[in-house]
C-alpha atoms as a PDB file:
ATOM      1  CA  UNK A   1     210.034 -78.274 259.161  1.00  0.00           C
ATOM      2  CA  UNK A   2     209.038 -81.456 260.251  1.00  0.00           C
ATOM      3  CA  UNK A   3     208.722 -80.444 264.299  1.00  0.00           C
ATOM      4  CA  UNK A   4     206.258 -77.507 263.058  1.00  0.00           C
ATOM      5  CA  UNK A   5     203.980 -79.980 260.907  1.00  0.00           C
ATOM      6  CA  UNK A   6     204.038 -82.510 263.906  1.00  0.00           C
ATOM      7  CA  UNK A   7     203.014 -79.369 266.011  1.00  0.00           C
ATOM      8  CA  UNK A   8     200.209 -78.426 263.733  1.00  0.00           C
ATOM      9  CA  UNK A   9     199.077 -82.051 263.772  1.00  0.00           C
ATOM     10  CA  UNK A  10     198.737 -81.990 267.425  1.00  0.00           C
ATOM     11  CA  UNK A  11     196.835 -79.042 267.587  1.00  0.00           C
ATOM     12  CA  UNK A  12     194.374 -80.391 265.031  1.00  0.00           C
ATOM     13  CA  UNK A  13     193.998 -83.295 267.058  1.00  0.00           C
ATOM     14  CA  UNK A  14     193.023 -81.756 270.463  1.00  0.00           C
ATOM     15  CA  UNK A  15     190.984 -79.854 268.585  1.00  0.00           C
ATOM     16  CA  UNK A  16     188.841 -82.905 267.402  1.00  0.00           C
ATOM     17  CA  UNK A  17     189.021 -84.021 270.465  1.00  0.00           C
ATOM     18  CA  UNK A  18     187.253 -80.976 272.521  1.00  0.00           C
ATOM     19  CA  UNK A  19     184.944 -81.130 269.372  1.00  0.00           C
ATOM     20  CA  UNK A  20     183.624 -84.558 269.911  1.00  0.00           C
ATOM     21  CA  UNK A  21     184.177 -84.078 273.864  1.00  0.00           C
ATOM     22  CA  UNK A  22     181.288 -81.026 273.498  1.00  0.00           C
ATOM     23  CA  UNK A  23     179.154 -83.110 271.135  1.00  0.00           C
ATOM     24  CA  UNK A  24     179.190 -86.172 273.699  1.00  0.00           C
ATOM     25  CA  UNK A  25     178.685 -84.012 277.218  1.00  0.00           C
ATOM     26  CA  UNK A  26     175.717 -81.928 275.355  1.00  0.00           C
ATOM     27  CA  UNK A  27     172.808 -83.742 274.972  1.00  0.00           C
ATOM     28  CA  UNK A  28     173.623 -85.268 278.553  1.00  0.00           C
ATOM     29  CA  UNK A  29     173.807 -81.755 280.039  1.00  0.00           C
ATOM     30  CA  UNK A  30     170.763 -80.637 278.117  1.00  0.00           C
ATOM     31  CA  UNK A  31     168.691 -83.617 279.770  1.00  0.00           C
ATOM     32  CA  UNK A  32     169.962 -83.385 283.110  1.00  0.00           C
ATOM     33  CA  UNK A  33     168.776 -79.507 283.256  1.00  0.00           C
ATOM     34  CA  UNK A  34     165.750 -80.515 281.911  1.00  0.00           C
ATOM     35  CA  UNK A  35     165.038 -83.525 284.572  1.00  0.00           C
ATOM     36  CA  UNK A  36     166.774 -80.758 287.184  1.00  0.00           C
ATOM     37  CA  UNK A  37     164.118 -78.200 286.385  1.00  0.00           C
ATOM     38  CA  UNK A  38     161.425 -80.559 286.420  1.00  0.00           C
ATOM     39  CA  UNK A  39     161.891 -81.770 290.054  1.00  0.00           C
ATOM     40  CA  UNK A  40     162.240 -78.186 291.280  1.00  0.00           C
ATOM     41  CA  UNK A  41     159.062 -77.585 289.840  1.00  0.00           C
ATOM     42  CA  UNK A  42     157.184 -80.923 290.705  1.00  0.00           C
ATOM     43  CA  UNK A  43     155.252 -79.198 293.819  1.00  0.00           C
ATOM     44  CA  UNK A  44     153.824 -75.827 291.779  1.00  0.00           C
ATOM     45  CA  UNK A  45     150.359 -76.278 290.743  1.00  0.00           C
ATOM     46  CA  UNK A  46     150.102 -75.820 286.936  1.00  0.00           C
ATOM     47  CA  UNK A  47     147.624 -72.677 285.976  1.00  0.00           C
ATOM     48  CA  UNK A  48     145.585 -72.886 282.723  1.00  0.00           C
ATOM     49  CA  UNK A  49     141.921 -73.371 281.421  1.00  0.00           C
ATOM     50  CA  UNK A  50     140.857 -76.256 278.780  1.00  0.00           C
ATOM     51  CA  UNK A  51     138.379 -74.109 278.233  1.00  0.00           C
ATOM     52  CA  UNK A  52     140.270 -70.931 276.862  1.00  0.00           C
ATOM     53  CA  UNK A  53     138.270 -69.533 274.071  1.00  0.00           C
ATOM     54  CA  UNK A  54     134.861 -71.634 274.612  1.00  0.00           C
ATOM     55  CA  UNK A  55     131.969 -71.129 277.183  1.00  0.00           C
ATOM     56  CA  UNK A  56     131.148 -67.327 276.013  1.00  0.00           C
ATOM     57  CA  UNK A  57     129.204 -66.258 276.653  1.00  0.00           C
ATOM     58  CA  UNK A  58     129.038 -67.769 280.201  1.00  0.00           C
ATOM     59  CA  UNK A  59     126.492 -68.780 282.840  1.00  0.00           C
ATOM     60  CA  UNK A  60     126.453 -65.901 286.119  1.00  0.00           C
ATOM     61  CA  UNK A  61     126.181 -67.262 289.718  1.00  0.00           C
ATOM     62  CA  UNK A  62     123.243 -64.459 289.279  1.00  0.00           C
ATOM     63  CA  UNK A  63     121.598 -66.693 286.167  1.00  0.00           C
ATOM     64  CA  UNK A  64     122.223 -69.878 288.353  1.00  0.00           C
ATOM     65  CA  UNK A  65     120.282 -68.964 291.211  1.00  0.00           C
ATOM     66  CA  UNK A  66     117.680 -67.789 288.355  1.00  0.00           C
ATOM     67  CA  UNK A  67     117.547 -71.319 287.509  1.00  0.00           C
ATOM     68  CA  UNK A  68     117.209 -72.635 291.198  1.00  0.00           C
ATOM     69  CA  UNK A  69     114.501 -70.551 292.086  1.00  0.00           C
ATOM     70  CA  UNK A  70     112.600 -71.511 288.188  1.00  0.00           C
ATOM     71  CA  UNK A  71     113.062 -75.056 288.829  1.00  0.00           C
ATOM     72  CA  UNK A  72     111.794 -74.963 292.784  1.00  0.00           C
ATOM     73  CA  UNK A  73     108.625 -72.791 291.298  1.00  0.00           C
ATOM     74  CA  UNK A  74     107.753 -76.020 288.910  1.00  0.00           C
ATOM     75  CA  UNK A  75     104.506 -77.336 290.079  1.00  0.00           C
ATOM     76  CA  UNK A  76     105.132 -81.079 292.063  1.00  0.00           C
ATOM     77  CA  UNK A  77     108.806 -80.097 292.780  1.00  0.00           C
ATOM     78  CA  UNK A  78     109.525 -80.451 296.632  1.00  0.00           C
ATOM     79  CA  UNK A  79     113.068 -79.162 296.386  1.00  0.00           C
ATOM     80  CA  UNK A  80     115.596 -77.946 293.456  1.00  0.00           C
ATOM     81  CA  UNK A  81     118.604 -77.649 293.658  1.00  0.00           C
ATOM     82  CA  UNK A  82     121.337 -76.508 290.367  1.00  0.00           C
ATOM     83  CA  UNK A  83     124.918 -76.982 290.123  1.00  0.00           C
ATOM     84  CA  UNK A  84     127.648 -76.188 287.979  1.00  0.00           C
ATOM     85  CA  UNK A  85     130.238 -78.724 287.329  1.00  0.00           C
ATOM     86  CA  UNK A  86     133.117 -78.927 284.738  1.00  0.00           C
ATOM     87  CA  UNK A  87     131.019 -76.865 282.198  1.00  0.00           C
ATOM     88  CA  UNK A  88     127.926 -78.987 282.637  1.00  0.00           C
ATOM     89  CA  UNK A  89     124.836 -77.084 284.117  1.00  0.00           C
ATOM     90  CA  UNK A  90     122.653 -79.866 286.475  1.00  0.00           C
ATOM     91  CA  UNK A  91     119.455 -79.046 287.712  1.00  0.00           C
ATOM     92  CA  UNK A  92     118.226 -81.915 290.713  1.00  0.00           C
ATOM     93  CA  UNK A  93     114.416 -81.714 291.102  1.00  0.00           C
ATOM     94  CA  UNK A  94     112.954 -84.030 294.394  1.00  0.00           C
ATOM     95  CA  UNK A  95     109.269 -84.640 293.567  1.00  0.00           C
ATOM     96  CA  UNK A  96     106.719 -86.181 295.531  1.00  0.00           C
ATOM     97  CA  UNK A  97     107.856 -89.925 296.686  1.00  0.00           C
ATOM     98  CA  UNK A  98     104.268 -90.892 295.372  1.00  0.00           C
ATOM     99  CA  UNK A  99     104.819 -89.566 291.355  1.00  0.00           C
ATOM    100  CA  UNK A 100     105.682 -92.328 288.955  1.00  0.00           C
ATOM    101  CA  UNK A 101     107.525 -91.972 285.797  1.00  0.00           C
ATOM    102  CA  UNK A 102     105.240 -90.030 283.522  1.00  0.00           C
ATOM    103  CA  UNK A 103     104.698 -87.233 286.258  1.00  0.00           C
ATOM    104  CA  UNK A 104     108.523 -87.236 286.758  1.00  0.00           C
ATOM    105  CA  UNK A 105     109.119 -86.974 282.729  1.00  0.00           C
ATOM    106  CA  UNK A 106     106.647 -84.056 282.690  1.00  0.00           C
ATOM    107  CA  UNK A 107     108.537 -82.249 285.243  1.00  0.00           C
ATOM    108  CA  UNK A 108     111.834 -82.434 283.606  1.00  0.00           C
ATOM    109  CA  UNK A 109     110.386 -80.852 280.532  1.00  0.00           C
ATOM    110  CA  UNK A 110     108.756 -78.114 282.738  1.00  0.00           C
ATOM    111  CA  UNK A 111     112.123 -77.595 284.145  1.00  0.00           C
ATOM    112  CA  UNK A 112     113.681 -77.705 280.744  1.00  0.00           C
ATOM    113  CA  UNK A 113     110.843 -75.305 279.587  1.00  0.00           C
ATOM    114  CA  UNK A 114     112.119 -72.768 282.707  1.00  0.00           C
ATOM    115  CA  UNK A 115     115.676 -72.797 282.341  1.00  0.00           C
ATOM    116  CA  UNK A 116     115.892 -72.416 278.085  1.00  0.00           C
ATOM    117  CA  UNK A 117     113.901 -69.277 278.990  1.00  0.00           C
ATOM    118  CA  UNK A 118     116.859 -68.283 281.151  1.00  0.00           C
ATOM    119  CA  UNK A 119     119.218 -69.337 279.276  1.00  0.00           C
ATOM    120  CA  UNK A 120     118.912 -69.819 275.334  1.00  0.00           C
ATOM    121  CA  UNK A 121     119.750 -73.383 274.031  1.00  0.00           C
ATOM    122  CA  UNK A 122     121.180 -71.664 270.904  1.00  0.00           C
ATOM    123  CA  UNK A 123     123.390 -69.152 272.812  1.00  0.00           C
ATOM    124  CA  UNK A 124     124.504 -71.450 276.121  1.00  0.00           C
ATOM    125  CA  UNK A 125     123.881 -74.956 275.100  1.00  0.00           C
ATOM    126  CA  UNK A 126     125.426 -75.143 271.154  1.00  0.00           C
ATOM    127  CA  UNK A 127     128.407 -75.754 269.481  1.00  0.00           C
ATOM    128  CA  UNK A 128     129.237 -73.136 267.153  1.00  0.00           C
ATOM    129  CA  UNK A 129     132.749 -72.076 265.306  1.00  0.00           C
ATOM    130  CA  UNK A 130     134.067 -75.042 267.091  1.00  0.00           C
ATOM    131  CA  UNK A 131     133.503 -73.397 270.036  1.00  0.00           C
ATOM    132  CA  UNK A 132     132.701 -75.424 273.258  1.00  0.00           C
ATOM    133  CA  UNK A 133     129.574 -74.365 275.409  1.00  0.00           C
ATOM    134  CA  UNK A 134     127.963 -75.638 277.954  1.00  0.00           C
ATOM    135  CA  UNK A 135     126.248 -79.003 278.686  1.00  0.00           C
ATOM    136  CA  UNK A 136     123.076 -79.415 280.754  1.00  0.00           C
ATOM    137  CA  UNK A 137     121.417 -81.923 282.491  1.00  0.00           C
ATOM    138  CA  UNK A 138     117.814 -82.169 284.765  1.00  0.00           C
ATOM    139  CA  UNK A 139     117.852 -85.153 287.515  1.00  0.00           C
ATOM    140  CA  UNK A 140     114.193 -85.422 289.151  1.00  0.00           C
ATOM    141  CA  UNK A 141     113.420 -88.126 291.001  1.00  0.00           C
ATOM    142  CA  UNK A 142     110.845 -89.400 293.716  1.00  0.00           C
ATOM    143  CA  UNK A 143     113.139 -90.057 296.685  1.00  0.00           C
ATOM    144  CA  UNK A 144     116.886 -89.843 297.436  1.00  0.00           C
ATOM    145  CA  UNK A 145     116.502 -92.570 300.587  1.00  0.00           C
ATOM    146  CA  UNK A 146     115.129 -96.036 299.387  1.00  0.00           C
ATOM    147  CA  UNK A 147     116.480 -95.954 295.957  1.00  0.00           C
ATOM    148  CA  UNK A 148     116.269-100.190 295.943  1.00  0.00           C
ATOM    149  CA  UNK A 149     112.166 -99.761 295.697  1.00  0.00           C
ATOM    150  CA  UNK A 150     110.157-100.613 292.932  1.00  0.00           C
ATOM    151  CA  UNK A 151     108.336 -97.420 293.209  1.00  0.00           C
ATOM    152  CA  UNK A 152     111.703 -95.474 292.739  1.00  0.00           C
ATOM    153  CA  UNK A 153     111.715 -93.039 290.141  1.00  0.00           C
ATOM    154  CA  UNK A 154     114.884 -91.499 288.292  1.00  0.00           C
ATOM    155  CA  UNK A 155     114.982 -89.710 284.705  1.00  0.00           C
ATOM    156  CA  UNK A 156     117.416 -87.522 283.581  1.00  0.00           C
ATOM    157  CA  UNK A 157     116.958 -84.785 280.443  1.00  0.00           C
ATOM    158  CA  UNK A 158     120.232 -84.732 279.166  1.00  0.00           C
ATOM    159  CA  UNK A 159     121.469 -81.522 276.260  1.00  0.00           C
ATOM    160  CA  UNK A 160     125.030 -81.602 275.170  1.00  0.00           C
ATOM    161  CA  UNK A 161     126.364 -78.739 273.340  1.00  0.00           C
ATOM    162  CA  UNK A 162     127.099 -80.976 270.323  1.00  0.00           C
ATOM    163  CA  UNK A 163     122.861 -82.222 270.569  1.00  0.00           C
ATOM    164  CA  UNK A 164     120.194 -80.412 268.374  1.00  0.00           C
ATOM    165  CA  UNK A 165     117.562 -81.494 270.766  1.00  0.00           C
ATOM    166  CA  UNK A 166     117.554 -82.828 274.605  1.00  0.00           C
ATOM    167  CA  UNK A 167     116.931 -86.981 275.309  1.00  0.00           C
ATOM    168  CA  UNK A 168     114.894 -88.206 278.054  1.00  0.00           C
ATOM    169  CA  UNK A 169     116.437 -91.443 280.258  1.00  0.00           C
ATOM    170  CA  UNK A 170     114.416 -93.321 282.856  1.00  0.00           C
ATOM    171  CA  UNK A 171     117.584 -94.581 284.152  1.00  0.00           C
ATOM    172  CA  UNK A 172     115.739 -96.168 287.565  1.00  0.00           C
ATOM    173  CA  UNK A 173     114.835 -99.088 285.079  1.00  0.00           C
ATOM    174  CA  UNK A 174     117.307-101.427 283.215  1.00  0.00           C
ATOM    175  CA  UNK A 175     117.313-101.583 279.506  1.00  0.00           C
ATOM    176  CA  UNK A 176     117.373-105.253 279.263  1.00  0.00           C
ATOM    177  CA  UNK A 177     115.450-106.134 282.901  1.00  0.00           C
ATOM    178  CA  UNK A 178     116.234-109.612 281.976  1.00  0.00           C
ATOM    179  CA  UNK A 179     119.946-109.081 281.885  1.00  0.00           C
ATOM    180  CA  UNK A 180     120.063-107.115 284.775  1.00  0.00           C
ATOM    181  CA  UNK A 181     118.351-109.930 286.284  1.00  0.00           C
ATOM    182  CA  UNK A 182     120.731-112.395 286.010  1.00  0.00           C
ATOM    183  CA  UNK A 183     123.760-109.960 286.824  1.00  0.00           C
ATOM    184  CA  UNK A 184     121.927-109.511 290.109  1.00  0.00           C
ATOM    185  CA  UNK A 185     121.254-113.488 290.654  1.00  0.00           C
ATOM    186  CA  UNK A 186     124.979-114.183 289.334  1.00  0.00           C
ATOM    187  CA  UNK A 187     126.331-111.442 292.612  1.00  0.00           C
ATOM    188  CA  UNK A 188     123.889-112.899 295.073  1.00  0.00           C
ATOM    189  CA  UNK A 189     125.134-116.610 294.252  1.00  0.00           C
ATOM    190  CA  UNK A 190     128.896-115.605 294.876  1.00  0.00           C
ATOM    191  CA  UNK A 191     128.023-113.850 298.092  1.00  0.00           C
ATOM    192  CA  UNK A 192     125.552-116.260 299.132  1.00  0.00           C
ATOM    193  CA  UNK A 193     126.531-119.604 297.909  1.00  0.00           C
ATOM    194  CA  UNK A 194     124.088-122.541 298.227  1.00  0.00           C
ATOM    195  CA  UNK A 195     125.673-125.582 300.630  1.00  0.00           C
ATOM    196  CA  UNK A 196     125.676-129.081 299.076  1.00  0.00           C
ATOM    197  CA  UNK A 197     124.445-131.794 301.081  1.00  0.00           C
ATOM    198  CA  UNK A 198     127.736-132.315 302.773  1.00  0.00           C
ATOM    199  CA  UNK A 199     128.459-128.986 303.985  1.00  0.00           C
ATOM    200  CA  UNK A 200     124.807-129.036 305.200  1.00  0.00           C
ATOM    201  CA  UNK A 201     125.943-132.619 307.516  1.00  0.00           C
ATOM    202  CA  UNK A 202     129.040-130.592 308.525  1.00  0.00           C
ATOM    203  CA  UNK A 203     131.366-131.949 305.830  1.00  0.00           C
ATOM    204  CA  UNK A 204     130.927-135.780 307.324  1.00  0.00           C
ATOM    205  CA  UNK A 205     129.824-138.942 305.561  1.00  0.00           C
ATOM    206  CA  UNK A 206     128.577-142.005 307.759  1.00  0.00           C
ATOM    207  CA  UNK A 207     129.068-145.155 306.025  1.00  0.00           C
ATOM    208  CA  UNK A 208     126.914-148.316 307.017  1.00  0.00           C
ATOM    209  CA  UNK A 209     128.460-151.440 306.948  1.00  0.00           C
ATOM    210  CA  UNK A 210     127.821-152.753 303.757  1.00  0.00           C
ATOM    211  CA  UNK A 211     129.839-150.145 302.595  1.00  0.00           C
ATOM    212  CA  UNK A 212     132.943-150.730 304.161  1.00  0.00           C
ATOM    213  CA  UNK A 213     135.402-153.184 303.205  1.00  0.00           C
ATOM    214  CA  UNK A 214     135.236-156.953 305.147  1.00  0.00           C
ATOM    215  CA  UNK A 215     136.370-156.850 308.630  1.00  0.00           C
ATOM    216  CA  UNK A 216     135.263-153.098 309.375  1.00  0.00           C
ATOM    217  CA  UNK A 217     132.776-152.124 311.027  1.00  0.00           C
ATOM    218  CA  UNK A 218     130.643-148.791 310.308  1.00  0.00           C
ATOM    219  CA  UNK A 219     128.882-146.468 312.835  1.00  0.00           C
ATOM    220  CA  UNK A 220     125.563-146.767 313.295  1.00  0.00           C
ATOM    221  CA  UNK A 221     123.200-143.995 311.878  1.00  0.00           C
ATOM    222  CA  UNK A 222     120.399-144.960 314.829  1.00  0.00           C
ATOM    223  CA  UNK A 223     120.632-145.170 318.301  1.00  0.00           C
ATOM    224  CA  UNK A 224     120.396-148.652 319.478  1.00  0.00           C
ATOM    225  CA  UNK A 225     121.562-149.978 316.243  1.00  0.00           C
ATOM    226  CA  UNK A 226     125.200-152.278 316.325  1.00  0.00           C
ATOM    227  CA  UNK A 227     125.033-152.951 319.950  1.00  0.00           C
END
C-alpha cells in the first residue's frame, strides 16, 4: 500500500515538473520565433498606403498636365512647372526676373484661379467624413539663380485640405527683418572673427624699458634707438 502511494506521488511530481518546465520554455520560445521571423524578414520592403480610404477622388497624370499647361498660359509666367508629391499638388511659376512682389502675388492668384477650375477646391482640396484630400501649393518667383538679391521675389499660395480658404506668404522677406538681421551678423562674426590688436602685431608685445624690471633691458621700437 505504501509503495503504490509513493508511486502515485512520484508521478504527480514529474508531472508538476513538465508543467512548470512548459510554462518556463514558452514565452522564451514564443519570443525567439518572433525575433527569428523578424530577421528573415528584415530585407522585404513593407507594402501599404497611409492613404487607404482618402484622396478620392484623385488627381490624373491627364488633370496634372491640365494644370501645367493652365499655369504656363498665365500672363507674365516664363515657365510652369506642377508636381505631385506625398499628396500635395505644387505648381512652380518663373516670372519675369524684373516683377516685384505685387505682380508675383497677382500671378499666384491667377494660377490659383486656373487650377480650382480644373480641379474643385471642394471636391480635391477639403476634408470631408474625415477623409484626407489633397494639399496644394503655388511657388512663383522672379529668378531661381541669385536668390541672395534684394530684388528676389518668392511667395507661395498655400491650401491645405483642412483650410477653408488659401494664405498668401512672401517668404523672400523675413518676418522680423531686424531679427534676421542679427542672426545673419551673429554667423558672419563666428566665421569671420574680428583680430584684437595683438593678433593684428602677430601675437607679440614689445616692452620699452621702463617697463621692465631693473637690470633688463627692452628692445627698441625704432631703429637707431638703444645703440
Amino acid at each position: 500500500m505504501a509503495l503504490k502511494k509513493k508511486k502515485t506521488t512520484g508521478h504527480l511530481t514529474g508531472l508538476i515538473f513538465w508543467i512548470c518546465l512548459i510554462l518556463l520554455v514558452t514565452p522564451f520560445a514564443i519570443l525567439g520565433w518572433i525575433l527569428y521571423s523578424s530577421s528573415m524578414d528584415s530585407d522585404k520592403p513593407v507594402f501599404g498606403n497611409r492613404y487607404d480610404g482618402d484622396l478620392n477622388p484623385a488627381i490624373t497624370s491627364e488633370q496634372l498636365d491640365q494644370v501645367e499647361s493652365a499655369a504656363g498660359s498665365v500672363s507674365g509666367v516664363e515657365k510652369a512647372k506642377v508636381e505631385m508629391s506625398t499628396a500635395t499638388l505644387r505648381v512652380y511659376a518663373d516670372i519675369s526676373d524684373s516683377a516685384d512682389s505685387s505682380q508675383a502675388y497677382s500671378v499666384a492668384d491667377e494660377i490659383y484661379g486656373k487650377v480650382t477650375s480644373i480641379l474643385s477646391p471642394s471636391v480635391y482640396f477639403s476634408q470631408s467624413d474625415g477623409k484626407k484630400m489633397y494639399d496644394m501649393e503655388i511657388h512663383v518667383y522672379n529668378t531661381s539663380e541669385n536668390t541672395e538679391s534684394d530684388s528676389f521675389v518668392y511667395v507661395i499660395k498655400t491650401k491645405t485640405s483642412s483650410m477653408s480658404e488659401p494664405v498668401d506668404n512672401l517668404v523672400s522677406e523675413p518676418i522680423d527683418a531686424e531679427l534676421a538681421q542679427s542672426l545673419r551678423d551673429d554667423v558672419e562674426a563666428r566665421l569671420n572673427p574680428t583680430p584684437t590688436p595683438d593678433e593684428e602685431e602677430g601675437g607679440e608685445i614689445n616692452f620699452t624699458g621702463e617697463d621692465l624690471p631693473e637690470g633688463e633691458e627692452g628692445e627698441s621700437t625704432e631703429e637707431g634707438e638703444g645703440e
